[in-house]
N, C-alpha and C. Protein backbone atom coordinates (compact mmCIF):
# COMPACT_ATOMS: atom_id res chain seq x y z
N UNK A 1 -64.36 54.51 69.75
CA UNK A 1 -64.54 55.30 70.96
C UNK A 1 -63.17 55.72 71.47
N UNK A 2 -63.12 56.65 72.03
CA UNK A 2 -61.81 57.27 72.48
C UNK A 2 -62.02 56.94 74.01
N UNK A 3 -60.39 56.93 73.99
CA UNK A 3 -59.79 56.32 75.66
C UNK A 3 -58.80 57.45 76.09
N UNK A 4 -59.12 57.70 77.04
CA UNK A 4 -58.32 58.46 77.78
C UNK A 4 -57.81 58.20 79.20
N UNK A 5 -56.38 58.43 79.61
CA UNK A 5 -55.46 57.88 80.77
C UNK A 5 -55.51 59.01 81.89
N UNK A 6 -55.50 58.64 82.96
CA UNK A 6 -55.43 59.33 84.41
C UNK A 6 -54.23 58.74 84.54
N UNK A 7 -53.08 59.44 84.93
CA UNK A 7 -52.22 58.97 85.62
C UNK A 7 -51.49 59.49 87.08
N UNK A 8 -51.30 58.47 87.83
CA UNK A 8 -51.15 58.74 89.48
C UNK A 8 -49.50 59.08 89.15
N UNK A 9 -49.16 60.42 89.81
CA UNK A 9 -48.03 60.80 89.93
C UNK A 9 -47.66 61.98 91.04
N UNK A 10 -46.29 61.72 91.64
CA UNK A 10 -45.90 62.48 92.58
C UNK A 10 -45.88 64.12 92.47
N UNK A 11 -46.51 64.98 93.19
CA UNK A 11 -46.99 66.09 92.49
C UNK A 11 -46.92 66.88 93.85
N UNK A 12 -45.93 68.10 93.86
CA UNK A 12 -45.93 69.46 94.50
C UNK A 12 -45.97 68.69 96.18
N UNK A 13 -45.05 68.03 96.79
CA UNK A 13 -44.63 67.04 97.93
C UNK A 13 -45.84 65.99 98.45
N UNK A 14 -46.61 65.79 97.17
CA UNK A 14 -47.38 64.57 98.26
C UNK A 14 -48.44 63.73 95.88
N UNK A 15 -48.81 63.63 96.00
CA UNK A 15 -49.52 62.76 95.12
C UNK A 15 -50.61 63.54 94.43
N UNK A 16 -51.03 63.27 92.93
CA UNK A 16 -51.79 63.70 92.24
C UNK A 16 -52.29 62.32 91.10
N UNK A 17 -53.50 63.05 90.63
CA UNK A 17 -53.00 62.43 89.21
C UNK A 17 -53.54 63.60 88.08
N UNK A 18 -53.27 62.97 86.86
CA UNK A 18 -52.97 63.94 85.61
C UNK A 18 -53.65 63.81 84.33
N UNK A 19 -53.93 64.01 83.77
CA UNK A 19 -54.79 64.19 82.40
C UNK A 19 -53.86 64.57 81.32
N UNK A 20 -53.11 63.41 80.48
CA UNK A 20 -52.20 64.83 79.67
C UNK A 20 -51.29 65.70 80.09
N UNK A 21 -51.23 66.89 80.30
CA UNK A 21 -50.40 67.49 81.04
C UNK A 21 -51.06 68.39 81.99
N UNK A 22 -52.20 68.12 82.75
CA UNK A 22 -53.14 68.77 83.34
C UNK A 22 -52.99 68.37 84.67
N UNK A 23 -52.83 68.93 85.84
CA UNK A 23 -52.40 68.00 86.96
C UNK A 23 -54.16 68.84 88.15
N UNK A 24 -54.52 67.71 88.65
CA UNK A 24 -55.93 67.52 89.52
C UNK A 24 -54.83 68.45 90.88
N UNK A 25 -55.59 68.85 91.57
CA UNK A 25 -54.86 69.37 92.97
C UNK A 25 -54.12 67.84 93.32
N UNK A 26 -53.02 68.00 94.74
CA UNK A 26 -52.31 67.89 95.30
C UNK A 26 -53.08 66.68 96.65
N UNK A 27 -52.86 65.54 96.73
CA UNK A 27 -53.24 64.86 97.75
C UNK A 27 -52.23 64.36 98.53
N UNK A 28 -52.61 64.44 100.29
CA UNK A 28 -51.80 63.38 100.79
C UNK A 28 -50.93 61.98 100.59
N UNK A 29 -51.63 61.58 100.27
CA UNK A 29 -51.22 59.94 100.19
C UNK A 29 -51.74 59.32 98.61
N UNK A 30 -51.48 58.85 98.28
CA UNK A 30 -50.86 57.82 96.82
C UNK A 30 -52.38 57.09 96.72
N UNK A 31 -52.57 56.61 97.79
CA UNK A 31 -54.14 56.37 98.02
C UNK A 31 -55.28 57.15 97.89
N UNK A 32 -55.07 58.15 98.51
CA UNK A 32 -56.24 59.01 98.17
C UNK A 32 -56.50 60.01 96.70
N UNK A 33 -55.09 60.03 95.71
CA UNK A 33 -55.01 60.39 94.45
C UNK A 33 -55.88 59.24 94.04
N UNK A 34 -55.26 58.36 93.76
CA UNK A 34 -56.00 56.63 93.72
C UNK A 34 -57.54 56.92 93.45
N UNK A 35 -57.71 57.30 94.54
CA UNK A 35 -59.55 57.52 94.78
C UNK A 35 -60.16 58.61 94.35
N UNK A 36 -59.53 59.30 94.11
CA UNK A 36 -59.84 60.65 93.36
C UNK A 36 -60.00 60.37 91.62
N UNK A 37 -58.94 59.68 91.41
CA UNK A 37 -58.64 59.40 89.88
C UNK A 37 -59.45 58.67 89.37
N UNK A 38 -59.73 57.24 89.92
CA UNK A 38 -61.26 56.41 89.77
C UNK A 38 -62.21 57.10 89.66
N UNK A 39 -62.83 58.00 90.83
CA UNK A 39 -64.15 58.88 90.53
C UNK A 39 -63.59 59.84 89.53
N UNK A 40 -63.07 60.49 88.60
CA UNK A 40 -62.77 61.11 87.55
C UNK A 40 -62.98 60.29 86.44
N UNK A 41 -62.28 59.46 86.41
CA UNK A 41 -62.31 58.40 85.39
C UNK A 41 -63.82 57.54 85.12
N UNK A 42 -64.28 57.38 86.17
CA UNK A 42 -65.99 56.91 85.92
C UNK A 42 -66.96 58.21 85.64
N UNK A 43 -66.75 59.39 86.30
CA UNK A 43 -67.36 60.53 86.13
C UNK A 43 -67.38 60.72 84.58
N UNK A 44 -65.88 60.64 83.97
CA UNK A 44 -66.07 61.09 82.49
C UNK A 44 -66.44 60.26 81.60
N UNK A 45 -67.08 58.90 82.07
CA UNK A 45 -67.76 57.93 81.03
C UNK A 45 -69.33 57.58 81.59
N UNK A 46 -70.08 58.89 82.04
CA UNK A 46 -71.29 59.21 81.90
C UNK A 46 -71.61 59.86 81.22
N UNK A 47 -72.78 59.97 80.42
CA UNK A 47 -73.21 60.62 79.27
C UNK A 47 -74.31 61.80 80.23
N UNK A 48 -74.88 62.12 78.90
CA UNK A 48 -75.26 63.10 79.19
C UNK A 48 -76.10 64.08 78.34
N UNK A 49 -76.95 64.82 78.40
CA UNK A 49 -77.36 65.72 77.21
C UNK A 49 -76.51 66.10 76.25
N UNK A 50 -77.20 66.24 74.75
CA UNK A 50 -76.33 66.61 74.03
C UNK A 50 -76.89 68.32 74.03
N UNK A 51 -75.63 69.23 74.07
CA UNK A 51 -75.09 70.48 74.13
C UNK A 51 -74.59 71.26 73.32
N UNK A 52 -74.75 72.61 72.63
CA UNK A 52 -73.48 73.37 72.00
C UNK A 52 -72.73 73.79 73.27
N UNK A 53 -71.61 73.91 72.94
CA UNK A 53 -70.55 74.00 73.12
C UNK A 53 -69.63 74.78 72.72
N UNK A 54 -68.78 76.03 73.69
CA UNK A 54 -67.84 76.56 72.91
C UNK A 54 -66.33 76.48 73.57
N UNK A 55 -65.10 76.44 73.01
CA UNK A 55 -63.68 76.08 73.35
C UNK A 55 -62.53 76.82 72.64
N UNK A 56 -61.61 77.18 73.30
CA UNK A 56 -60.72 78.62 72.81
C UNK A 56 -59.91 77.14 73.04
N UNK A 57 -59.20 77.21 71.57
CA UNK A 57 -57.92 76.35 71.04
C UNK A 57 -56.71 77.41 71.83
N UNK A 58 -55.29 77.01 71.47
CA UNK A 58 -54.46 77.00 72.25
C UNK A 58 -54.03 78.67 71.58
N UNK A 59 -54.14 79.12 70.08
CA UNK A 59 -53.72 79.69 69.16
C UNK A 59 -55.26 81.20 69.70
N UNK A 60 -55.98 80.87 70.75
CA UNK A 60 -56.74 81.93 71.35
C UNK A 60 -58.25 82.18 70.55
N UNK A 61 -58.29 80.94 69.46
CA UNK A 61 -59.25 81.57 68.85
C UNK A 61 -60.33 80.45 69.43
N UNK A 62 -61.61 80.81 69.26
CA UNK A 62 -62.79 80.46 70.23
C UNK A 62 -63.44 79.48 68.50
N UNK A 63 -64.14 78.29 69.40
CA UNK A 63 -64.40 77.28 68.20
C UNK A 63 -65.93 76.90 68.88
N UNK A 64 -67.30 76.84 68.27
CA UNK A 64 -68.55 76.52 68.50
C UNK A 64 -69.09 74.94 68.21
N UNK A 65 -69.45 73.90 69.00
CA UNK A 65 -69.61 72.63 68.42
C UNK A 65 -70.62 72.17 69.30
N UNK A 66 -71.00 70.81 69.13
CA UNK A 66 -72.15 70.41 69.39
C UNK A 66 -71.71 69.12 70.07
N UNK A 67 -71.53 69.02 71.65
CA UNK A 67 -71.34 68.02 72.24
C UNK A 67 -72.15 66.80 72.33
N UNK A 68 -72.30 65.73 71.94
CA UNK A 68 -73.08 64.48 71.74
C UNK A 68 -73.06 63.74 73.38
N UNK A 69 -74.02 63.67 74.29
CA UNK A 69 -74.18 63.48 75.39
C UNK A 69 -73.85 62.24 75.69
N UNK A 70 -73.81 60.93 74.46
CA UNK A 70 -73.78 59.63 74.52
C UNK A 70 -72.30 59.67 74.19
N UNK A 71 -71.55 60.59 73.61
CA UNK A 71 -69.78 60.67 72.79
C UNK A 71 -69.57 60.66 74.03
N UNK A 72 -68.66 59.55 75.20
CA UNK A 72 -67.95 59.34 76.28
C UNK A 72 -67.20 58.50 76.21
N UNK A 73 -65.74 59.03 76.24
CA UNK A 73 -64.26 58.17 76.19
C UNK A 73 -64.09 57.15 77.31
N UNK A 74 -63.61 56.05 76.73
CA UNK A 74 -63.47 54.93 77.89
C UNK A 74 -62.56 55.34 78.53
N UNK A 75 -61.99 55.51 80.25
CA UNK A 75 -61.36 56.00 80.90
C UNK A 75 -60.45 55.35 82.11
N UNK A 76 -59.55 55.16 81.69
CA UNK A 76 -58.89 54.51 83.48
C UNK A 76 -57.65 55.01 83.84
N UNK A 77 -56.98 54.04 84.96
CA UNK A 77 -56.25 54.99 85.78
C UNK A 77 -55.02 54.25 85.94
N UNK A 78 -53.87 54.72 85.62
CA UNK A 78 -52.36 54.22 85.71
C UNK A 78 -51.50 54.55 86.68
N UNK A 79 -50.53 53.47 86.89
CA UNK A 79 -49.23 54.72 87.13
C UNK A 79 -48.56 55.37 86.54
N UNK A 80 -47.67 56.56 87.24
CA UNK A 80 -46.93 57.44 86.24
C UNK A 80 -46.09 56.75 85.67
């Protein structure tokens, strides 16, 4: 099973957290990223119907697949 990291980091004068290099909007306080990042992180280890699916890779070209509703990465939340 795949794992994937949230991480809490200082972001555009107040707190975020991040996916990779993907940054969630901009929160007040360190705490409330915190709480944001948990409900992300439990959100993405609910399943769900399985789906096609389509996704434009980085190189622009568009790719068709079949999302497995039960395929959900174990998920938690760090510091930066």
């Amino acid at each position: 099973m795949d794992r994937i990291h949230y991480k809490i980091v200082e972001h555009d004068g107040g707190w975020t957290y991040k996916l990779g290099d993907v940054f969630a909007e901009t929160f007040a306080s360190h705490a409330d990223a915190m709480k944001a990042a948990r409900r992300a992180a439990a959100e993405q280890q609910i399943g769900g119907e399985t789906v096609p699916i389509s996704w434009q890779d980085a190189e622009g070209n568009w790719h068709e697949e079949v999302a497995k509703g039960g395929d959900r990465p174990i998920a938690d939340v760090s510091e930066g």
